[in-house]
N, C-alpha and C. Protein backbone atom coordinates (compact mmCIF):
# COMPACT_ATOMS: atom_id res chain seq x y z
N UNK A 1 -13.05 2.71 -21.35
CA UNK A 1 -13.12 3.73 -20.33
C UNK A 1 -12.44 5.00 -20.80
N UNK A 2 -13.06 5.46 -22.06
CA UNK A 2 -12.44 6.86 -22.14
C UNK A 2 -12.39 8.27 -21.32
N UNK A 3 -11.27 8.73 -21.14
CA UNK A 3 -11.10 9.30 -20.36
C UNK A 3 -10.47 9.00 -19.23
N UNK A 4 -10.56 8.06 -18.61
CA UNK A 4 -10.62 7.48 -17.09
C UNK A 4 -8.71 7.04 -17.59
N UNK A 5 -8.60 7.52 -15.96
CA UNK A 5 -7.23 7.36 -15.83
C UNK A 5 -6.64 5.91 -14.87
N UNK A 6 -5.93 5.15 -15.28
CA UNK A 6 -5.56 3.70 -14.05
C UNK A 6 -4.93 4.75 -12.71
N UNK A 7 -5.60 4.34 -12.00
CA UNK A 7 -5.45 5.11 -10.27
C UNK A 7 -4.81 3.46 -9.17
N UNK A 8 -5.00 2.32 -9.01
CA UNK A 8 -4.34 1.50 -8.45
C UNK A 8 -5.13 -0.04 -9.14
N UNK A 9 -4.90 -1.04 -8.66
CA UNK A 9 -4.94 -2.52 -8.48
C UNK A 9 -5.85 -2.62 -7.27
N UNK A 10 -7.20 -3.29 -7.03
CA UNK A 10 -7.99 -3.41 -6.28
C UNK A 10 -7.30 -3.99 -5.05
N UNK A 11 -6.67 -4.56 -5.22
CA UNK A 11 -5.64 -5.62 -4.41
C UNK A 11 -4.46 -4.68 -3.36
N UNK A 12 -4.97 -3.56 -4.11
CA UNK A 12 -4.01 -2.63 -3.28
C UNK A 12 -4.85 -1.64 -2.01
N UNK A 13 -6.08 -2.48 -2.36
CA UNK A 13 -7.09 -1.70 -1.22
C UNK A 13 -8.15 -2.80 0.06
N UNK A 14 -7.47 -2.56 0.52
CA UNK A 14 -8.58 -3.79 1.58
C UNK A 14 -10.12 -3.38 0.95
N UNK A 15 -11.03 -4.36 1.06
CA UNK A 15 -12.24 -4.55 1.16
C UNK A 15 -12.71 -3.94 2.48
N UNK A 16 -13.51 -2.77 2.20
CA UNK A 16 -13.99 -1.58 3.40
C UNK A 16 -13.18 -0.76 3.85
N UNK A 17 -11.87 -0.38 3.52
CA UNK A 17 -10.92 0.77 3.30
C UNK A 17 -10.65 1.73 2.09
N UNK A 18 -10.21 2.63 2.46
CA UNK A 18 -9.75 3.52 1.40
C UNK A 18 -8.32 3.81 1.16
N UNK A 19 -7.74 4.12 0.57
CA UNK A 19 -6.24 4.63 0.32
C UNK A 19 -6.24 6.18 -0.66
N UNK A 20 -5.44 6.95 -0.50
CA UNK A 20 -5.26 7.81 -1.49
C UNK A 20 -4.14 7.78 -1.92
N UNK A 21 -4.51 8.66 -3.20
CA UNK A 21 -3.69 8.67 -5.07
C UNK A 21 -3.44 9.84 -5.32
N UNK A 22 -2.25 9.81 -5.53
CA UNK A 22 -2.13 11.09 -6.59
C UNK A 22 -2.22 10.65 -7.43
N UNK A 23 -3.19 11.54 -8.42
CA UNK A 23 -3.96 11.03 -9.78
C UNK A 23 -3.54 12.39 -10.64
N UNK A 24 -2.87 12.23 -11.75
CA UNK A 24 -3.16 13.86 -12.66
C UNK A 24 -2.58 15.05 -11.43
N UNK A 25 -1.64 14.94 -10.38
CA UNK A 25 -1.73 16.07 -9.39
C UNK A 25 -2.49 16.47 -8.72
N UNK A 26 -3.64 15.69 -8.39
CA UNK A 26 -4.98 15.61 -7.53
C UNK A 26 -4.72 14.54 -6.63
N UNK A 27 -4.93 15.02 -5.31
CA UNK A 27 -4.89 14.11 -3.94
C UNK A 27 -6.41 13.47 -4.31
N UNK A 28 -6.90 11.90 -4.25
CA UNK A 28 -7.90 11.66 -4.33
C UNK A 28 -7.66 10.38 -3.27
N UNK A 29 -9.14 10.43 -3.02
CA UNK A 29 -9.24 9.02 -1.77
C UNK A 29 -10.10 7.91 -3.00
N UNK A 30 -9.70 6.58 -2.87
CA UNK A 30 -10.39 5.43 -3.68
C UNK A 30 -10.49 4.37 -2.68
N UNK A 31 -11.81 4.45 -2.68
CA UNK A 31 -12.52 3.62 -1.87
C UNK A 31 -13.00 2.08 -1.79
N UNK A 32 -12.98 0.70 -1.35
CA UNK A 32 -13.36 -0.19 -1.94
C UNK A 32 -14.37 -0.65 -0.91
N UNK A 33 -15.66 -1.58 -1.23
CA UNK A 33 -16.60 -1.59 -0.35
C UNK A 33 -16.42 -3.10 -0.34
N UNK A 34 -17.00 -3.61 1.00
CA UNK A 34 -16.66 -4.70 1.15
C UNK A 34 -17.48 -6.28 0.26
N UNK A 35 -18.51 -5.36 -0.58
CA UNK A 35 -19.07 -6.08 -1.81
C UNK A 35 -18.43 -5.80 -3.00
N UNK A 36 -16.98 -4.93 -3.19
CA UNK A 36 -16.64 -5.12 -4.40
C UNK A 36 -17.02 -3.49 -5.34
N UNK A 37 -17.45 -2.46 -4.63
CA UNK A 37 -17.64 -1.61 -5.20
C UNK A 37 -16.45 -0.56 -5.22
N UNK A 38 -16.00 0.14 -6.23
CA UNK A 38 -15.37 1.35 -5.55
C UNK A 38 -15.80 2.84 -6.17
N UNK A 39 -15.29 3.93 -5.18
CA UNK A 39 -15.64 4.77 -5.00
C UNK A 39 -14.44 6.22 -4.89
N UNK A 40 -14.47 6.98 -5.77
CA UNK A 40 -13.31 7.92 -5.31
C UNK A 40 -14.02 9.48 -5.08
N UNK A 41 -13.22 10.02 -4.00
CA UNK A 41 -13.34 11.47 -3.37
C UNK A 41 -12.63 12.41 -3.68
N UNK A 42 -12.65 13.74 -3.06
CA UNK A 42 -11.50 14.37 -2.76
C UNK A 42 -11.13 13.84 -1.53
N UNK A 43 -9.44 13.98 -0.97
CA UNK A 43 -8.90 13.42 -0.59
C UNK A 43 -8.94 13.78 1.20
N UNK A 44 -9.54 14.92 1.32
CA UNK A 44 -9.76 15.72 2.41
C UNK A 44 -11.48 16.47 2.82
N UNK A 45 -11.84 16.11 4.10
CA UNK A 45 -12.91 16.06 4.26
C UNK A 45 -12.75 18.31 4.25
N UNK A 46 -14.30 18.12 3.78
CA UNK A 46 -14.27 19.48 3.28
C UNK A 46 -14.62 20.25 4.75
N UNK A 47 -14.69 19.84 5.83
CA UNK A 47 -15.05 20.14 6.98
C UNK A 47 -13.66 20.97 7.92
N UNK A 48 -13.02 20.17 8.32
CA UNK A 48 -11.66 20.45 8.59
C UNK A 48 -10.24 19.83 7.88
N UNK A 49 -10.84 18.85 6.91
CA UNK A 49 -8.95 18.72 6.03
C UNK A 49 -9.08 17.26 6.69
N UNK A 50 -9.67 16.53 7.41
CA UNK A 50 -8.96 15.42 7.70
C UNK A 50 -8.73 14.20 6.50
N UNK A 51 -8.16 13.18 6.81
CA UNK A 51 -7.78 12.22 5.50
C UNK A 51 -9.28 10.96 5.77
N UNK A 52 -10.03 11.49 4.14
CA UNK A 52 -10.69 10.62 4.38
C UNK A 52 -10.54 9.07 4.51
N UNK A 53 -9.65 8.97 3.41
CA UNK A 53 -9.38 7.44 3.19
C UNK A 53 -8.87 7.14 4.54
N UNK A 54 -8.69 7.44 5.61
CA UNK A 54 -8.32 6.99 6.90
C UNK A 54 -10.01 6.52 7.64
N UNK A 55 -11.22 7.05 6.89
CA UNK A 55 -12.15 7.29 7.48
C UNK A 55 -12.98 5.51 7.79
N UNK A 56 -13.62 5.45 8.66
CA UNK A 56 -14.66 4.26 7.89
C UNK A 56 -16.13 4.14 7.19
N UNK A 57 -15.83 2.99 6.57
CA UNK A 57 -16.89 3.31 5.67
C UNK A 57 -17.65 1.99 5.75
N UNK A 58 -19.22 2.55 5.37
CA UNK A 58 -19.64 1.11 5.71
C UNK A 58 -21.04 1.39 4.72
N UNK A 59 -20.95 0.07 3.34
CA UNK A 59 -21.74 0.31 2.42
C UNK A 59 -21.17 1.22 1.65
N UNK A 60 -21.98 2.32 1.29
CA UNK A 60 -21.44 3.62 0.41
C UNK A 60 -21.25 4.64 1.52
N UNK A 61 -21.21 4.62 2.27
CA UNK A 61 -20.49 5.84 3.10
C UNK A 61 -19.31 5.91 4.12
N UNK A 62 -18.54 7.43 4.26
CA UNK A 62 -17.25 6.93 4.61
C UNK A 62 -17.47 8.49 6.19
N UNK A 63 -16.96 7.57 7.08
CA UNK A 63 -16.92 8.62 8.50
C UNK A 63 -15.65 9.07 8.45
N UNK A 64 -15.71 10.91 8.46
CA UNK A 64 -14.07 11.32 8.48
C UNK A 64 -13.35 11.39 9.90
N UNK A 65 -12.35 10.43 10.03
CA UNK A 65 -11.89 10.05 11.16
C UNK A 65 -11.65 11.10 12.08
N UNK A 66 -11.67 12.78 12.04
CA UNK A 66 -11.35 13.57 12.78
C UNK A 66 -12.61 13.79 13.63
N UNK A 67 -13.88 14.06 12.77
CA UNK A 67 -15.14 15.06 13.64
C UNK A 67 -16.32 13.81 13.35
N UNK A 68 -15.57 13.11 12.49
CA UNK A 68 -17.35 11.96 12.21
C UNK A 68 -18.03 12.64 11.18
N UNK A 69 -17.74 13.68 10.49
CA UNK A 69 -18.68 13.73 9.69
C UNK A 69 -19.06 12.51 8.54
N UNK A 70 -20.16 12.55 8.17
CA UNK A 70 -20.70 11.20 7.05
C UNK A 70 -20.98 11.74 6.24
N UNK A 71 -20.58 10.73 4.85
CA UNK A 71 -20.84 10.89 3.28
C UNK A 71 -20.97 10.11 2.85
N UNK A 72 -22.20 10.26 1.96
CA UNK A 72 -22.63 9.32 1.02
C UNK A 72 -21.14 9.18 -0.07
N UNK A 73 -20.73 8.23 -0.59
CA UNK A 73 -19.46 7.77 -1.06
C UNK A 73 -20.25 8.14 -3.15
N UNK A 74 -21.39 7.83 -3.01
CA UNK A 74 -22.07 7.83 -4.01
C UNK A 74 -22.43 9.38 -4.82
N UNK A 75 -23.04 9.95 -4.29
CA UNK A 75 -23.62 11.06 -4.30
C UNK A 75 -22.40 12.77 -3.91
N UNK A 76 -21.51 12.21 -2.59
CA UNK A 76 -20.93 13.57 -1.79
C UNK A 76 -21.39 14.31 -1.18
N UNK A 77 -22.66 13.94 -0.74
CA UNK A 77 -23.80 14.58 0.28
C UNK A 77 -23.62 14.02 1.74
N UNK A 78 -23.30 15.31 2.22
CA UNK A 78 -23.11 15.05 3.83
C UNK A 78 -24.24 14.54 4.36
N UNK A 79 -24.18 13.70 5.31
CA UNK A 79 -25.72 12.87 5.99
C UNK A 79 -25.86 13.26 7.05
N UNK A 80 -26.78 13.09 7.48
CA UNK A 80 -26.80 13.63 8.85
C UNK A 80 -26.99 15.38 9.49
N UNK A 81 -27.18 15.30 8.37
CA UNK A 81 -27.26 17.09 7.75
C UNK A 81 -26.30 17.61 8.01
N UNK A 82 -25.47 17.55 7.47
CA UNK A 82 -24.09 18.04 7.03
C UNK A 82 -24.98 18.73 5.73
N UNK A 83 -23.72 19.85 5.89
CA UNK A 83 -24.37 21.26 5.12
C UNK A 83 -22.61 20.97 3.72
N UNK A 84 -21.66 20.37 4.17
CA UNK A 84 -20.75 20.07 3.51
C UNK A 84 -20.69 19.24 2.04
N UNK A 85 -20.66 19.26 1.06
CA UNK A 85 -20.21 18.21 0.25
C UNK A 85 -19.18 17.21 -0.36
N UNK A 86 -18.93 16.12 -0.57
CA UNK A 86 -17.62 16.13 -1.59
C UNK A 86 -17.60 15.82 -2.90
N UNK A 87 -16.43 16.58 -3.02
CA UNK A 87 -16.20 16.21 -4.54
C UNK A 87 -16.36 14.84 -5.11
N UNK A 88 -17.04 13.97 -5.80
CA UNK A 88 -16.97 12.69 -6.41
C UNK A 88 -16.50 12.61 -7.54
N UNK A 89 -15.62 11.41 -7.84
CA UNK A 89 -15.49 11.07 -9.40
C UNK A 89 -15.54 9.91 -9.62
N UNK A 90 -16.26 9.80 -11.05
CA UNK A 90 -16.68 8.39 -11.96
C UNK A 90 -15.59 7.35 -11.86
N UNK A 91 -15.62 5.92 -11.18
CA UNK A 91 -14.52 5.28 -10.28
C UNK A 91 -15.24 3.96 -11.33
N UNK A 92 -14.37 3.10 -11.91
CA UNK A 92 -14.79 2.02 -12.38
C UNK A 92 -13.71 1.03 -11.77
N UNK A 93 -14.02 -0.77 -11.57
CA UNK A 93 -13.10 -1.62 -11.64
C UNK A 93 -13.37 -2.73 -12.76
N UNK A 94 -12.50 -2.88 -13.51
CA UNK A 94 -12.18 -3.71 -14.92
C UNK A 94 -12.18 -4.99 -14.15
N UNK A 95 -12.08 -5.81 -15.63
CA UNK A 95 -12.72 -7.28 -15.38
C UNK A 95 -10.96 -8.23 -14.65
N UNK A 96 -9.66 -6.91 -14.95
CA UNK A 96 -8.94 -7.58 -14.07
C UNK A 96 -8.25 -6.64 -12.90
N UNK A 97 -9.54 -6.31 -12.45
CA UNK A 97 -8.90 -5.70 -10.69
C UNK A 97 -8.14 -4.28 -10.92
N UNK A 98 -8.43 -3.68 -12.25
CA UNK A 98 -7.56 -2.05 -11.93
C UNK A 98 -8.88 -1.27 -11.76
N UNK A 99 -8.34 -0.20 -11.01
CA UNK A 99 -9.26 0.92 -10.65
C UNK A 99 -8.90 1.87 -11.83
N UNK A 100 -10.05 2.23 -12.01
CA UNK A 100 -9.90 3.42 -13.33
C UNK A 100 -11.08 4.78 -12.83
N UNK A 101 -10.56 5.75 -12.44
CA UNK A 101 -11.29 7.01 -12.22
C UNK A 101 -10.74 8.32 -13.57
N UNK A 102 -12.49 8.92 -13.37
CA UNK A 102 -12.69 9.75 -14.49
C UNK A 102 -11.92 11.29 -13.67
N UNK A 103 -11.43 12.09 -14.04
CA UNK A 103 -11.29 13.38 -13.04
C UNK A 103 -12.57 14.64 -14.21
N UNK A 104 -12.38 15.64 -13.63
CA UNK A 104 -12.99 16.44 -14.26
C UNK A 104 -11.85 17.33 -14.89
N UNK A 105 -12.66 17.92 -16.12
CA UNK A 105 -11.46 18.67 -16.96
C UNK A 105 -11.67 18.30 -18.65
């Protein structure tokens, strides 16, 4: 995983929650899906600031707990026609449970 920085222990994230990281000095949200996938954001919905990782998410998308807006967890495309995006980054989990995200730079 070159490049990619260790961001937490899967174990440190419920299955269908998120938590955020300071990663590199970047607030990021890392997401885990309740099949085992994860997923990292920026850490604040680009709408009004709320904390996504507070949001729920179900599959690949996460509702920001303040206004509801929805995002694809995959992509950063607001649904629902949301005119908003988020930031995404390349989020891997290793064969023993660490989260490893790519940042840009």
């Amino acid at each position: 995983m070159a490049g990619a920085l260790l961001v937490a222990e899967a174990a440190q994230i419920p299955k269908g929650e998120g938590r955020t990281f300071k990663v590199a000095g970047l607030s990021i949200a890392v997401f885990r899906t309740h099949s085992g996938e994860v997923y990292a954001t920026q850490a604040e919905c680009p709408h009004l600031g709320g904390p996504l990782a507070d949001g729920l998410t179900g599959g690949a998308t996460v509702v920001c707990p303040l206004h509801e807006r929805t995002y694809d967890l995959r992509s950063g495309a607001g649904l629902n026609g949301e005119p908003t995006r988020l930031e995404v980054y390349p989020a891997a989990l290793d064969e023993n449970g660490k989260i490893w995200v790519t940042l840009p730079g």
